[in-house]
Protein backbone atom coordinates (compact mmCIF):
# COMPACT_ATOMS: atom_id res chain seq x y z
CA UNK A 1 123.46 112.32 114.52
CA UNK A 2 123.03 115.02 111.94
CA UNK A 3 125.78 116.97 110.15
CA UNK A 4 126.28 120.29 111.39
CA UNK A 5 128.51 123.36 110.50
CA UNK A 6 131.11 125.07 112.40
CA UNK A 7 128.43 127.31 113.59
CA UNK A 8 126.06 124.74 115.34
CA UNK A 9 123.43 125.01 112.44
CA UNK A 10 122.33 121.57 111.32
CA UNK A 11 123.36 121.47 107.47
CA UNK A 12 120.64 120.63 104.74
CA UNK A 13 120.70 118.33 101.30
CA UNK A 14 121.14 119.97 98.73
CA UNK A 15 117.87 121.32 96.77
CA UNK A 16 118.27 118.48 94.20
CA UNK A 17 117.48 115.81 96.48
CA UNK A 18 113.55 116.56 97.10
CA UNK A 19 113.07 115.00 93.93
CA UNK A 20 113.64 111.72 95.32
CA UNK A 21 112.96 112.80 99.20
CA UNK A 22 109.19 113.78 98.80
CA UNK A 23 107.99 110.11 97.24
CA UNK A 24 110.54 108.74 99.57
CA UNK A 25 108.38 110.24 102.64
CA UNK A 26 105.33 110.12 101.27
CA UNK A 27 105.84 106.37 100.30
CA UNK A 28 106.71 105.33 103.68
CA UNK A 29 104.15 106.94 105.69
CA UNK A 30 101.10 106.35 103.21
CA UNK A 31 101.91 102.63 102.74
CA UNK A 32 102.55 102.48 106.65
CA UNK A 33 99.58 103.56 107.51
CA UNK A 34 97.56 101.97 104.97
CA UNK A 35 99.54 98.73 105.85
CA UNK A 36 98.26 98.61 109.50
CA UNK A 37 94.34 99.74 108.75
CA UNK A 38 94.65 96.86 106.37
CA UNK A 39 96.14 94.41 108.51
CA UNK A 40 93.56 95.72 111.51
CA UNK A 41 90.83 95.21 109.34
CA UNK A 42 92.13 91.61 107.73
CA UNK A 43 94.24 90.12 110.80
CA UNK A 44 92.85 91.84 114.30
CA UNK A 45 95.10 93.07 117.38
CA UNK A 46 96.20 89.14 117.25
CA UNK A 47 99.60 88.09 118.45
CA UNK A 48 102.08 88.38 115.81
CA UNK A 49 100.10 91.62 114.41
CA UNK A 50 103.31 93.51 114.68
CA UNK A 51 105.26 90.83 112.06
CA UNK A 52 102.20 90.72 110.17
CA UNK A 53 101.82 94.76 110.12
CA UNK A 54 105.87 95.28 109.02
CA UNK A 55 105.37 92.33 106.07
CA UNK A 56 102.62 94.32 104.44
CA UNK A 57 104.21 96.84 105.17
CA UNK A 58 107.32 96.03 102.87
CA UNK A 59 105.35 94.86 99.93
CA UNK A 60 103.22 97.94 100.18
CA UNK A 61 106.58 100.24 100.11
CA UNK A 62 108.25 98.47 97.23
CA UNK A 63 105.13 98.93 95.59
CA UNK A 64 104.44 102.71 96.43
CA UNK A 65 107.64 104.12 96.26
CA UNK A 66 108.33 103.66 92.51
CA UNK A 67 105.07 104.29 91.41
CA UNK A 68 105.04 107.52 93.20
CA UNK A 69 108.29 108.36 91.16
CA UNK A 70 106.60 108.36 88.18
CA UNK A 71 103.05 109.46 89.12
CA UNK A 72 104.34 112.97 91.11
CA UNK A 73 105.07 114.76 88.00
CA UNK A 74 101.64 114.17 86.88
CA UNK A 75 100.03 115.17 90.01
CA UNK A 76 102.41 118.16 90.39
CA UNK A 77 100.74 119.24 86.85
CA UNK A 78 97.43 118.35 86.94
CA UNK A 79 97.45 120.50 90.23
CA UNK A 80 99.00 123.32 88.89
CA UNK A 81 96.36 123.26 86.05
CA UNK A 82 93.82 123.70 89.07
CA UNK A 83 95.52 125.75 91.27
CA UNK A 84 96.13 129.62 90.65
CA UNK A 85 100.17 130.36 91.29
CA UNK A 86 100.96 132.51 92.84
């Protein structure tokens, strides 16, 4: 259930955090959905797909997630070298 204040409004992290949230996200659903074309392509609709799907899933995570840590600050800058700010 998510936090809320004494006024009903649901209450946010801190600013800080989307350091750590954005690869966190990104991580997941990228390597999700990569996992599952892979395992489509590689494996087939079979029986056990789903235990297949959720195995390369996990190596794909551990993989992406710590890589994007480091690689985001690049991106971020490389993009604002090509992008006008506004």
């Amino acid at each position: 259930m998510a936090m809320q204040n004494t006024m009903g409004a649901r209450r946010k992290l801190p600013a800080r955090y989307a350091v750590i949230l954005t690869p966190l996200i990104i991580s997941v659903l990228m390597s999700c959905i990569v996992a599952c074309i892979s395992t489509v392509r590689g494996y087939g609709l079979e029986t056990g797909f789903l235990a297949v799907w959720m195995q390369s899933w996990a190596t794909s995570w551990v993989i992406a997630f710590p890589i994007l840590i480091f690689v985001l600050p690049l991106v971020r800058r490389i993009v604002g070298t090509i992008v006008e700010q506004p």
